[in-house]
Every structure is written in C-alpha cells, then in structure tokens.
Protein backbone atom coordinates (compact mmCIF):
# COMPACT_ATOMS: atom_id res chain seq x y z
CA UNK A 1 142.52 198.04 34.39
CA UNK A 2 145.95 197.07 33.50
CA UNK A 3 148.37 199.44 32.03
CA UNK A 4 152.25 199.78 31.20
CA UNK A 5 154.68 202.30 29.73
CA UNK A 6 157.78 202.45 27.88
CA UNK A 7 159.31 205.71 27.43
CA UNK A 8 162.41 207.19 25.75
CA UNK A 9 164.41 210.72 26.46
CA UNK A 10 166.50 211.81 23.93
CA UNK A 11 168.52 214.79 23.30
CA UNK A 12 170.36 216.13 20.54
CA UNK A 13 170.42 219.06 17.89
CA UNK A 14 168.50 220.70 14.64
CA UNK A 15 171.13 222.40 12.99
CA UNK A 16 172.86 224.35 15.89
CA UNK A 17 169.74 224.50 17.93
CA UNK A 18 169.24 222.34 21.18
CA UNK A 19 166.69 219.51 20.62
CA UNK A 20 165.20 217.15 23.54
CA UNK A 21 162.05 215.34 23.71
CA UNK A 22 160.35 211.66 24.47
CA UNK A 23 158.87 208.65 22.56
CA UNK A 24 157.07 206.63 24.53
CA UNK A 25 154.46 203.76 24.16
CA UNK A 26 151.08 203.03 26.58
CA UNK A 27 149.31 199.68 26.64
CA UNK A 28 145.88 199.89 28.42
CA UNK A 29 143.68 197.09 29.17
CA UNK A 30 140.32 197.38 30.17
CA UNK A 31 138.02 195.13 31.24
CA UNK A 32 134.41 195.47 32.91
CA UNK A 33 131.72 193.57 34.10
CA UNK A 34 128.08 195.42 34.41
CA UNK A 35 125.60 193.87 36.35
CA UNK A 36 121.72 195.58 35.75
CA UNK A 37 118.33 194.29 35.40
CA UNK A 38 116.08 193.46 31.86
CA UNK A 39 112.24 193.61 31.22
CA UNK A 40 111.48 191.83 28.50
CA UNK A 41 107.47 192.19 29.08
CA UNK A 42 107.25 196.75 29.22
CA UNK A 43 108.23 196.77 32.91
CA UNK A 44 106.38 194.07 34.41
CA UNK A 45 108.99 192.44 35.99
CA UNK A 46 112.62 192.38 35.83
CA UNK A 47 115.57 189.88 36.06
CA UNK A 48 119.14 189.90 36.66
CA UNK A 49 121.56 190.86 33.79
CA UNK A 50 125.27 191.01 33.77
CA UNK A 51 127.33 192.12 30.54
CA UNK A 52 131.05 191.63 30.04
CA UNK A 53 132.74 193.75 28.19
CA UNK A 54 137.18 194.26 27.46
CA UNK A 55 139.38 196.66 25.01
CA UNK A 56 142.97 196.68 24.66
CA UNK A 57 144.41 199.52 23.31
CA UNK A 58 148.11 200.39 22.19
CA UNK A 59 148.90 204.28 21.97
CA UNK A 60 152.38 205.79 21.57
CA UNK A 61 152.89 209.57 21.70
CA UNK A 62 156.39 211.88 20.75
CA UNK A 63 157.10 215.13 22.59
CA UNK A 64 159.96 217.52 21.57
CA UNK A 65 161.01 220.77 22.17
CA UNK A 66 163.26 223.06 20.14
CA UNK A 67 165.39 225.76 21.79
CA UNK A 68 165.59 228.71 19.08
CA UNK A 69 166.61 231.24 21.81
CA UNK A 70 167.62 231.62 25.51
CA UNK A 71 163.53 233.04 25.47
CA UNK A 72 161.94 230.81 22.36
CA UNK A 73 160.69 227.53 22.34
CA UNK A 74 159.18 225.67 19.62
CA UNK A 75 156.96 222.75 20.67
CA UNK A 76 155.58 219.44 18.98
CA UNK A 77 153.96 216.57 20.16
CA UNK A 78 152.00 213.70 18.35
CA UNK A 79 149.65 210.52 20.19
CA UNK A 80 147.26 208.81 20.03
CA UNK A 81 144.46 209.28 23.32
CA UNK A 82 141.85 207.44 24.83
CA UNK A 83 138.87 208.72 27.22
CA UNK A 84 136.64 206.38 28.95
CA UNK A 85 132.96 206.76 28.35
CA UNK A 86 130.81 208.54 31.12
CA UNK A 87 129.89 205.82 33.58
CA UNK A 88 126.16 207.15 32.86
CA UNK A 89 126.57 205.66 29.61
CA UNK A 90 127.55 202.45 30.39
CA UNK A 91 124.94 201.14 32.59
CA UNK A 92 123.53 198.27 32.53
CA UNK A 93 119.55 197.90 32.35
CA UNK A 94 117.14 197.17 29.39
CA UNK A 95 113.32 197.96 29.39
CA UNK A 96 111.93 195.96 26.08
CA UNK A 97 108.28 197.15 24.76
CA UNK A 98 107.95 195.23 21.85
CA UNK A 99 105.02 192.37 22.02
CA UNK A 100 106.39 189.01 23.67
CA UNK A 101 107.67 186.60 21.10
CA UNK A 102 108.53 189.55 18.54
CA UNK A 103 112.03 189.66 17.20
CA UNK A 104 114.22 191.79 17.19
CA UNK A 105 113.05 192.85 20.31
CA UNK A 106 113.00 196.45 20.93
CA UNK A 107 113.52 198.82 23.76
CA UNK A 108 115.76 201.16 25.80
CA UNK A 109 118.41 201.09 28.07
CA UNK A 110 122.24 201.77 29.08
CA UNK A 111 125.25 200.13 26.88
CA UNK A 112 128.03 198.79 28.59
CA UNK A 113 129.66 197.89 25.53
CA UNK A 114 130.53 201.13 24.73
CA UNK A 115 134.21 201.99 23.31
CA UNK A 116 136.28 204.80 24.61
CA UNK A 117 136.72 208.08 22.81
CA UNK A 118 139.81 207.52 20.83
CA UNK A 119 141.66 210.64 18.62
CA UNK A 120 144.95 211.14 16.71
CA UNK A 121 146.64 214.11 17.76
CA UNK A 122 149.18 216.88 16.55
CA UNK A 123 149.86 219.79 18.69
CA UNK A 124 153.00 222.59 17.56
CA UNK A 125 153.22 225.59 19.64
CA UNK A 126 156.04 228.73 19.59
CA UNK A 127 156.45 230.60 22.94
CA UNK A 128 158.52 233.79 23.34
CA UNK A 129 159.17 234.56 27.22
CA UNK A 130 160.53 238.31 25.58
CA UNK A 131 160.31 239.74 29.28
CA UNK A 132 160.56 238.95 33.25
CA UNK A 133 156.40 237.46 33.54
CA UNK A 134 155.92 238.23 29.30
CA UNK A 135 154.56 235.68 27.15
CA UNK A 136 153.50 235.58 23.49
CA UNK A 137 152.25 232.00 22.99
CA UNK A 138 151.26 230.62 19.26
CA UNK A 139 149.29 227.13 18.97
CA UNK A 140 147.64 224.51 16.76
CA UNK A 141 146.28 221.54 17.20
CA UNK A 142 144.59 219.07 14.96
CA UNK A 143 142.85 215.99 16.37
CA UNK A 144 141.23 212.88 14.59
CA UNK A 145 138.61 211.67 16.67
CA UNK A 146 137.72 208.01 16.46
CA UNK A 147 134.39 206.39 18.62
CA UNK A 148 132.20 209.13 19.29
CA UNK A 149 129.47 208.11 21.44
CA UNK A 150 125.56 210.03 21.21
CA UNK A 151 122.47 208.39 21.47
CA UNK A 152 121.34 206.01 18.66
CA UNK A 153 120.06 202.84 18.02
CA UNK A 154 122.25 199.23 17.91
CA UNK A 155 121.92 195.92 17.31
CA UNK A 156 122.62 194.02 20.98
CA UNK A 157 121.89 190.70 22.37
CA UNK A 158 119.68 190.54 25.32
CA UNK A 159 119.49 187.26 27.14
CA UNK A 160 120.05 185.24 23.91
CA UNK A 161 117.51 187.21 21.69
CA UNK A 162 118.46 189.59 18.72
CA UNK A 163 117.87 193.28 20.32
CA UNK A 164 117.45 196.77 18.81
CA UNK A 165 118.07 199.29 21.97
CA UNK A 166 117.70 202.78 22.15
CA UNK A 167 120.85 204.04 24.31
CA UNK A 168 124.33 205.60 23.73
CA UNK A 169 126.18 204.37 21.11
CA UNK A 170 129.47 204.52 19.41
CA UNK A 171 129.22 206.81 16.18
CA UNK A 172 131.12 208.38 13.62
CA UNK A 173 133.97 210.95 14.74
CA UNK A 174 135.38 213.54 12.49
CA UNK A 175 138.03 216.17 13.14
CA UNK A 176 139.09 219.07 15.31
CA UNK A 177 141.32 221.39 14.68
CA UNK A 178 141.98 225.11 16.17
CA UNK A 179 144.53 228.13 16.92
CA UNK A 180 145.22 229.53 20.51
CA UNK A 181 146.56 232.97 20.71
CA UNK A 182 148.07 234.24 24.39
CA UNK A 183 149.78 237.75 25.50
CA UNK A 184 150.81 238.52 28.94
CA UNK A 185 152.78 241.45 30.02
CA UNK A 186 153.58 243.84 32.56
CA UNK A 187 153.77 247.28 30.53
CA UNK A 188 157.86 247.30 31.59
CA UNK A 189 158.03 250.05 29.27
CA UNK A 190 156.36 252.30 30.11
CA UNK A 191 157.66 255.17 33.25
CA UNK A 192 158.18 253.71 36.38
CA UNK A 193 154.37 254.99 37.88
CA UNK A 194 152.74 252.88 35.48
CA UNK A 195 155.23 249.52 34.97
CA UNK A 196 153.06 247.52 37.67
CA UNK A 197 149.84 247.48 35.25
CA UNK A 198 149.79 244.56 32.82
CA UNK A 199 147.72 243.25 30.46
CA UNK A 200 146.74 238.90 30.05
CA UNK A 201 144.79 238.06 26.81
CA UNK A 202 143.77 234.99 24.89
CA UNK A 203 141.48 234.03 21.92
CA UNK A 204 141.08 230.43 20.41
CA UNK A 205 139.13 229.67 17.57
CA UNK A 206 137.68 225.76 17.24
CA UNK A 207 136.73 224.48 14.11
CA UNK A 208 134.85 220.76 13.65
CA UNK A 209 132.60 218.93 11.49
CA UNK A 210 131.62 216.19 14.48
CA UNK A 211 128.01 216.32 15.42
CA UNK A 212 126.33 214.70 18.18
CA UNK A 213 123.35 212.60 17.03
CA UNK A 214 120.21 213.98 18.70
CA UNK A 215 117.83 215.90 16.70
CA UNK A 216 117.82 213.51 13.75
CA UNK A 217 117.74 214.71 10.71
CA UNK A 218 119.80 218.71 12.72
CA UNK A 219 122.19 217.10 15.31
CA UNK A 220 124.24 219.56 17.31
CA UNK A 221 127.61 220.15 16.93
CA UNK A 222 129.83 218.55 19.35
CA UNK A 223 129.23 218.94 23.09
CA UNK A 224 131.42 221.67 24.64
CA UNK A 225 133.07 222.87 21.08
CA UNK A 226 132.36 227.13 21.06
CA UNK A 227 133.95 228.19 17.87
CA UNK A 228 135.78 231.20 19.92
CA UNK A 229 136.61 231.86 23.29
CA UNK A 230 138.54 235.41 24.32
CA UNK A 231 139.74 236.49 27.69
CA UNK A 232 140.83 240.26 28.17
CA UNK A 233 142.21 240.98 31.84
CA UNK A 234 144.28 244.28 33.03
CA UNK A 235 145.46 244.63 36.31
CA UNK A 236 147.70 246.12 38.70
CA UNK A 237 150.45 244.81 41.20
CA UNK A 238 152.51 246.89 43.71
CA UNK A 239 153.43 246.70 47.37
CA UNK A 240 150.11 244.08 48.28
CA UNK A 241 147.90 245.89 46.19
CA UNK A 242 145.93 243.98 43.49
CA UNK A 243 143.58 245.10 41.39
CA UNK A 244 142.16 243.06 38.41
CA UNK A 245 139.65 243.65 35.57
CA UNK A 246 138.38 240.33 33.37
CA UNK A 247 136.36 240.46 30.30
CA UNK A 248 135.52 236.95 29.12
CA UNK A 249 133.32 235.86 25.80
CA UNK A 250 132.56 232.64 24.02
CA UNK A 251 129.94 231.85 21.20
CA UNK A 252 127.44 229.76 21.47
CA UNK A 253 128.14 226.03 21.90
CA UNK A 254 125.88 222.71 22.34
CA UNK A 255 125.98 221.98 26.23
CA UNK A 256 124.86 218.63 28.25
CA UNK A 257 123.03 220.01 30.66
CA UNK A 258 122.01 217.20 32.76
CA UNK A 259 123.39 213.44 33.55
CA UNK A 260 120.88 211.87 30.63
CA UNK A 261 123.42 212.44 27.52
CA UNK A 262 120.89 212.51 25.19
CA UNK A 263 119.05 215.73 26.79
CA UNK A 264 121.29 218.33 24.72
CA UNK A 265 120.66 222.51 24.73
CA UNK A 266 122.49 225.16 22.39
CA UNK A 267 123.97 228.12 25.35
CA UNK A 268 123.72 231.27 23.32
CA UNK A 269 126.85 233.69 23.49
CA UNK A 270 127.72 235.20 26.57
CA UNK A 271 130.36 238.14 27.55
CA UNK A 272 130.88 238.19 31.17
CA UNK A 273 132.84 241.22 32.98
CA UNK A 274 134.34 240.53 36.55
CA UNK A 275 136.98 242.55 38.72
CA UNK A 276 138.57 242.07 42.09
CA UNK A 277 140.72 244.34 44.43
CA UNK A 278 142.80 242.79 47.15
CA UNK A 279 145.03 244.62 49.60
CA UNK A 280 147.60 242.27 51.62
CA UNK A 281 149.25 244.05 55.48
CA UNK A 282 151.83 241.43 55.39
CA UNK A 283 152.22 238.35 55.60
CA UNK A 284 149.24 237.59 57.89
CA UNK A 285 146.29 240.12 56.89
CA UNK A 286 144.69 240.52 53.65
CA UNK A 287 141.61 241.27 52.45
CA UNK A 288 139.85 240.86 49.05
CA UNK A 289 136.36 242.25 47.05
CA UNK A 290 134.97 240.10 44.26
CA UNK A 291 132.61 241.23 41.80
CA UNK A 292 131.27 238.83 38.99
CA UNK A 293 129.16 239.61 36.44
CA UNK A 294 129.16 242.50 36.51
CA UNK A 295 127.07 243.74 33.09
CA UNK A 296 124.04 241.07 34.53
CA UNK A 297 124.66 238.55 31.48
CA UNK A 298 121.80 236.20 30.88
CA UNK A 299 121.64 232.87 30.05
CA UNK A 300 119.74 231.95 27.29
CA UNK A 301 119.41 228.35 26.36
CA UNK A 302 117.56 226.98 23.43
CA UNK A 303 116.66 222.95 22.01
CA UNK A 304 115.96 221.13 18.86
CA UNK A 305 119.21 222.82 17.47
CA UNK A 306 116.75 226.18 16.96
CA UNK A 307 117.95 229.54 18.30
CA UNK A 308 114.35 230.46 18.32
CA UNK A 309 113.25 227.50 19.96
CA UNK A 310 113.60 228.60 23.64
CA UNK A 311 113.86 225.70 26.11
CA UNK A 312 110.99 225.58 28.67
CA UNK A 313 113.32 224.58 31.86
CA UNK A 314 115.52 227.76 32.76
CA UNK A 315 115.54 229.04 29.03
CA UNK A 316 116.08 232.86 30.05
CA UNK A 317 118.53 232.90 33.27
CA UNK A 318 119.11 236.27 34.46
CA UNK A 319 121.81 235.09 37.35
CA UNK A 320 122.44 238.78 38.36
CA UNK A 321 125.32 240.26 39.81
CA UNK A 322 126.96 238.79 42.95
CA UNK A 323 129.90 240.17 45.43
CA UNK A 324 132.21 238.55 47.73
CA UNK A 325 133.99 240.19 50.39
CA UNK A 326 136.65 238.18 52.47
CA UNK A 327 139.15 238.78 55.03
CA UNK A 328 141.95 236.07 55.45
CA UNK A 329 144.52 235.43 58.30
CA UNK A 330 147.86 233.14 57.85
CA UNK A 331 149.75 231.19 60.68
C-alpha cells in the first residue's frame, strides 16, 4: 500500500460567527498479489494459482465547524471513503465442476479481485454543551455507497479459460441515510440531595434501500443496518459511589454470523437491561457488581429472510443472566 495526504486548515468567519475547518486530499494505492490453488477436474487435483490485482483511488474530504455560542457548535463534513474487503473474501482458490473441455467453465471459489467498499458522505451535526457534563447532540448523515460486495456469480479468467465462479462479488450499492439523537445530564436542577443523579440517552434511526444478495429472488437488507437503536441509562455519582442503570434496544437487523459471508441470519429485536454499583475507598480500593441481562433476553435468529423460518444452529438462545463481582487495587 502506498498512500499520501495533502491537507489544508483554514479559519475565518460566517457572518460574525467563528468558522475553522480542513480540506484535504488522500491518494491510496493498493496493490495485491494472491497466491491459491485451482481444480479444474471437481477436486481431483489441484495446481498453483496466483492472481494480481491493484486500485488507485483519489478521495478528498472537508471538515468545518461553526461556533454559534461559547456552548454551540454546528458541524459539517463531506468525503469520499474507502474500506477494504474482508480478507475472507479475497482468497484465492477455485474448485471447477463443470465437465473437462466445457466452456465457460464453472465453479466456486474466493475473488481476489474484489474492489473496496467505496461511499460519498455528508455528515451535519449541532451540539449544545448547555451545562458542566450536559449535552444535547443533533445528527444526520447521508452516505452513497459505491462497490458493495455479497455473493454472486462473475465472469473470471482461470488459467486462460473463460470462468463463471460462484464467490463474493462486487454489486450494486444504494444509499444510507439516518438521524442520531443524544441527551446527557446531571439533573443540576434539581435540590442539592438529588443533583448527583443524571440521565444519558440516545436513539438513531437508519434508513437504506441496499440489500445483500443472498436469498435470490428476498435478499436481506444490509449486514449490520437495525433501523433503530435506543440507549436509556440513569445513574448516580457522589463521594466514590456509582450506581448505573442501562436499558438498551435495537430492531431486528441481518447479521453475518460466521466467517463464510454468504451464510447470512435476520437477529430478531432485543431489549437488554443491565446495572452496576461500584464503591471506590480511595485511591487504591474499589470494588464493583455487574449485572447484565438482567430481564433473560433471548436470542432468536431466523434464515431465508423469514421471521418464521427459525434457523436450526442456535435459533432460540436463552443466554441467561450473568454477574460479575470484582475487587481492584492501584499502585
């Protein structure tokens, strides 16, 4: 891999409000060379294959902020990203079980070819910091995602023959966009007895139109995409005391389960409660009680993109409920 960057500060003003921020520029260059085995006779025997493979890619990005206020910021940035593929993905090995001397030639295998994930990106956040540890947090994003990769067929060239592989492929992206909403407070306002409890919450909604490729004909959405997510956590700080309470939910969302990205599962909605209590002596001594999951949530995974279709490897998890208790010493 080769890579440089060029990058710009500026400073100035909107109006009568403070304005700083970056442009910047990153060249990446990658090149790889996969070395695997091919069958060309159903696993018979095997030979010696190496695939070269090279992308350059030129992505600038902006970042500014805008003071409104000694305690608001208004955020905005704008790039263009790249992810590598998962090195899973990209190895190298074919296994060809069409009849000798039949073209294309047909099989399975890896695909080192592969091109990264690549997305145009907006992101514009407002944060008010209205207290001493307060935060109310507004954000959007809206992303443009180029070179998906889910398992599909392609045309390759295997040892000089015309191929069509089953593997990993490149495929059609597709947006994301979404809205992130955080609060975090101590409750300052309230008499002085209750002024160390505080409250931290967050909910983000995800919305997408990308689907993954596997089943044919009902794909999944995209891996790892839950339309919301919400934390809810109280807790109270005084004098080496700590006490917290977390509530955490998230819909259901298309998960990869296992290192073979084509092996895909729906994980159906879960709300999980935890809470901890820690005392700390001084500086030395402190000990700490962890409970997590408290309500016994179970895990419920199903395939084929049917919630009724349970899967037959760990389908129906009940995890159960599980405590830590830990004493810890400082020097």
């Amino acid at each position: 891999t080769y890579e440089g960057y060029l990058k710009v500060d500026f400073k100035g003003e909107l109006g009568d409000k403070p304005l700083t921020g970056g442009l910047g520029v990153r060249v990446a260059h990658l090149s790889t060379t996969s070395d695997g085995f091919v069958s060309l006779d159903n696993g018979a025997t095997y030979n010696p294959l190496s695939i070269d493979n090279s992308y350059t890619d030129v992505l600038p990005s902006l970042n500014m902020v805008l003071t409104l206020s000694d305690s608001k910021l208004l955020r905005f940035g704008a790039a263009i990203a790249i992810s590598r593929p998962p090195l899973d993905a990209l190895v190298t090995g074919f296994t060809i079980s069409s009849a000798v001397g039949v073209l294309p030639l047909t099989g399975g295998g890896g695909n080192p070819l592969l091109k990264p994930y690549k997305a145009n990106q907006l992101d514009l956040s407002y944060e008010w910091y209205f207290h001493e540890e307060s935060l109310l947090a507004l954000a959007a994003y809206y992303k443009d995602v180029k070179n998906m990769i889910g398992a599909s067929q392609s045309n390759q060239t295997i040892n000089g023959l015309p191929a069509i592989i089953t593997s990993e492929n490149n495929t059609p992206g597709g947006h994301v966009s979404g809205l992130e909403f955080t609060y975090s407070t101590r409750f300052y306002f309230l008499p002085e007895v209750l002024r160390d409890f505080g409250i931290y919450a967050n909910y983000a909604y995800v919305n997408s139109n990308i689907h993954e490729v596997a089943p044919v004909g009902n794909p999944y959405p995209m891996v790892g995409l839950a339309k919301g997510t919400s934390e809810l956590d109280l807790f109270y700080n005084r004098g080496g005391f700590e006490t917290r309470v977390a509530w955490k939910h998230h819909s259901d969302f298309t998960v990869a389960p296992t290192w073979t990205g084509t092996t895909l599962k729906n994980l159906a909605a879960e709300s999980i409660l935890d809470a901890s209590v820690s005392y700390d002596w001084n500086k030395k001594w402190g000990v700490r009680l962890q409970g997590h999951n408290l309500t016994n949530e179970r895990g419920l995974f199903t395939v084929d993109n049917d919630p009724n279709h349970l899967a037959n490897d760990s389908g129906y998890d009940v995890f159960g409920r599980s405590y830590l208790l830990d004493v810890s010493v400082r020097f």
